[in-house]
C-alpha atoms as a PDB file:
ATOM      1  CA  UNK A   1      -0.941  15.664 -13.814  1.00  0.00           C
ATOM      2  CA  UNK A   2      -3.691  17.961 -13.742  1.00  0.00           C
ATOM      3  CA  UNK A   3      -6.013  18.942 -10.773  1.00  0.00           C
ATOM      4  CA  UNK A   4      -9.618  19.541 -11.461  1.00  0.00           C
ATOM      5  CA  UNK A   5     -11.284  21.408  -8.261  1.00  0.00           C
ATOM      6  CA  UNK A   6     -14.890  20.787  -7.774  1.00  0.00           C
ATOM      7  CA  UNK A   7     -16.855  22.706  -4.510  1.00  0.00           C
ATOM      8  CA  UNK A   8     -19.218  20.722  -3.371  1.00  0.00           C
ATOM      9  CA  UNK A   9     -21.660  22.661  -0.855  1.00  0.00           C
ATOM     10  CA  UNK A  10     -24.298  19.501  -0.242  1.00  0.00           C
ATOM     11  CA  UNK A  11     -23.783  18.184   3.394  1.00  0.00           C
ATOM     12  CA  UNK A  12     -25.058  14.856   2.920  1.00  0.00           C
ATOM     13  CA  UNK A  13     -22.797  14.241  -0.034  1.00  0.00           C
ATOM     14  CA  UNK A  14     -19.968  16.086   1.612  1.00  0.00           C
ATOM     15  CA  UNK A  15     -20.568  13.732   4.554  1.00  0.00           C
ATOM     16  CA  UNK A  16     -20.673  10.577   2.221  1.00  0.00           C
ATOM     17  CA  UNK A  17     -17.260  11.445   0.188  1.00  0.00           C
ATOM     18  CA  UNK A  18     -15.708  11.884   4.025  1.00  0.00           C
ATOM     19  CA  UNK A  19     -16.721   8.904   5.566  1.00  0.00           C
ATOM     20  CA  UNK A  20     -15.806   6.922   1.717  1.00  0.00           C
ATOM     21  CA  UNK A  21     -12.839   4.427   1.946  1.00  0.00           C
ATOM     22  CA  UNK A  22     -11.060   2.517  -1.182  1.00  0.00           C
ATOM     23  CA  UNK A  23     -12.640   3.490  -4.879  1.00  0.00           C
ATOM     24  CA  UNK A  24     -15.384   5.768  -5.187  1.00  0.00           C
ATOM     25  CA  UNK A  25     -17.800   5.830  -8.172  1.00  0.00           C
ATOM     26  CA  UNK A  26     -19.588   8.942  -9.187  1.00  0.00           C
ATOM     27  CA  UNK A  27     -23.030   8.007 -11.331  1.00  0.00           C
ATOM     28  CA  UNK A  28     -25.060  10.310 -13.379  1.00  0.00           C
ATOM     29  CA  UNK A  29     -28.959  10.602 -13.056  1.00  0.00           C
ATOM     30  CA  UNK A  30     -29.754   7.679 -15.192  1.00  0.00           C
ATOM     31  CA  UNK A  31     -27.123   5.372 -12.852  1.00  0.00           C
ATOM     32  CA  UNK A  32     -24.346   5.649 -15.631  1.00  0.00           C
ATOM     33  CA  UNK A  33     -21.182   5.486 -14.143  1.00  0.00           C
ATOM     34  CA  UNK A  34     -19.325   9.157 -14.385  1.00  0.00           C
ATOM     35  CA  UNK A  35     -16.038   9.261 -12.932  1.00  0.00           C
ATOM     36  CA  UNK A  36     -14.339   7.136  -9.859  1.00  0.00           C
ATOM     37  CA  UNK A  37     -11.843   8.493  -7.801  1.00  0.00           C
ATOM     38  CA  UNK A  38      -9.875   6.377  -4.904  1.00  0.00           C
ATOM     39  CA  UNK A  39      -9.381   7.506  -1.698  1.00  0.00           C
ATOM     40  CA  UNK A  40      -5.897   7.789  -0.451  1.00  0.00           C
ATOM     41  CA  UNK A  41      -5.001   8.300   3.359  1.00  0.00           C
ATOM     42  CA  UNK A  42      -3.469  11.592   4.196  1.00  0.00           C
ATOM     43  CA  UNK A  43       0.436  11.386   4.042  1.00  0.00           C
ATOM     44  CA  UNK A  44      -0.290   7.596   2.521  1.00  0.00           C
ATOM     45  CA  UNK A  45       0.065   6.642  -1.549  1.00  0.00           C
ATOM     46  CA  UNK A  46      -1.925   6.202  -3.988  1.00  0.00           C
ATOM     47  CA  UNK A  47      -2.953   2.168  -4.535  1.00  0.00           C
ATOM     48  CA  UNK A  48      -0.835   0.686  -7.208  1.00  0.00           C
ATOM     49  CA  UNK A  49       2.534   2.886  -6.311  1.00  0.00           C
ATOM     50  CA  UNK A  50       5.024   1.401  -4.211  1.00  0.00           C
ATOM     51  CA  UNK A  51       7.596   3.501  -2.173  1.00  0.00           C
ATOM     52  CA  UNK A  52      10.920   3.245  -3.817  1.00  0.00           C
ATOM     53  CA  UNK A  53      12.055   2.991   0.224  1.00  0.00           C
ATOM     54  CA  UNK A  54      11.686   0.695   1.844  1.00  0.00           C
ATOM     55  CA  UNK A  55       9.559   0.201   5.596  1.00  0.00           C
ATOM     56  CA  UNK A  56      12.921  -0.900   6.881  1.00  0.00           C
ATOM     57  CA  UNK A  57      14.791   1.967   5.596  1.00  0.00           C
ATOM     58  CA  UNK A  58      12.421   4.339   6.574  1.00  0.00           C
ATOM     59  CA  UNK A  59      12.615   3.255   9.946  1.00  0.00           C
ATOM     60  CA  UNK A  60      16.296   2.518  10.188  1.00  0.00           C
ATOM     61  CA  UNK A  61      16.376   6.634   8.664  1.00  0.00           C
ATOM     62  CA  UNK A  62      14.325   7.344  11.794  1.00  0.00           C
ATOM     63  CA  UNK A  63      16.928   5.979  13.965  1.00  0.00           C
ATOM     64  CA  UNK A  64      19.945   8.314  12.759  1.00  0.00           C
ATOM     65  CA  UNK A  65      20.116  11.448  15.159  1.00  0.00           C
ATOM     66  CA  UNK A  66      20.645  13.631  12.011  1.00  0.00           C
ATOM     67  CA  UNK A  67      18.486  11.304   9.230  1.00  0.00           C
ATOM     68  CA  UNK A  68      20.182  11.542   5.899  1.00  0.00           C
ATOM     69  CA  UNK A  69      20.703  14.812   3.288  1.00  0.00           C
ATOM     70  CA  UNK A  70      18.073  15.006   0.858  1.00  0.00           C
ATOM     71  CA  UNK A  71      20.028  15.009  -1.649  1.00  0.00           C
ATOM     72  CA  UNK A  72      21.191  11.776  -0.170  1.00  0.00           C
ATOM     73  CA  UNK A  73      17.609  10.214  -0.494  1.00  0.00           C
ATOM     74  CA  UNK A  74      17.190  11.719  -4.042  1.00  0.00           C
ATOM     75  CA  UNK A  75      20.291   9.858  -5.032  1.00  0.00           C
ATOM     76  CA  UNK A  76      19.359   6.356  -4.057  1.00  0.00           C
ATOM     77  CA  UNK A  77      16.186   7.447  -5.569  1.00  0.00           C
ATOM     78  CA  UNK A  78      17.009   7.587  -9.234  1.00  0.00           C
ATOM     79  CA  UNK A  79      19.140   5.146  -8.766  1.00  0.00           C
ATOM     80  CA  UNK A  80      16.599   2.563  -8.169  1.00  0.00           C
ATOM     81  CA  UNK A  81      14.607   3.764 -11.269  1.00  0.00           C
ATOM     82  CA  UNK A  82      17.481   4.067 -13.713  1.00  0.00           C
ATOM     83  CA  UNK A  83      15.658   3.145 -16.893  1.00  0.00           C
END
């Protein structure tokens, strides 16, 4: 995936794309629709991808004084997504 970085010094517009939730369409000039982008919450996912962990896991994880190896969580992973 590639990252395109765009600097965007306009306050009102910087203010606009902060305060944006869920998709956000860019339009041209003439209204024509340029780009969208959706907004994801910091530490959240993207819409459409699902966690290959579960919210039970994660939380039972939580609950283990040491949490489990990473290599561990890697593991059960790509095992879940074995093609």
């Amino acid at each position: 995936m590639t990252t395109t970085i765009i600097t965007i010094t306009d306050p009102e517009l910087l203010a606009k794309l902060a305060a944006a939730e869920g998709r956000i369409v860019f339009r041209g000039p003439s209204g024509e629709a340029v780009k969208t982008a959706d907004t994801v919450t910091r530490g959240g996912l993207p819409r459409g991808v699902k966690s290959p962990i579960s919210d039970e896991e994660i939380e039972e994880a939580r609950k283990q004084p040491d949490g489990s190896p990473l290599a561990d969580v890697w593991k059960r992973i790509h095992e879940r997504h074995k093609p």
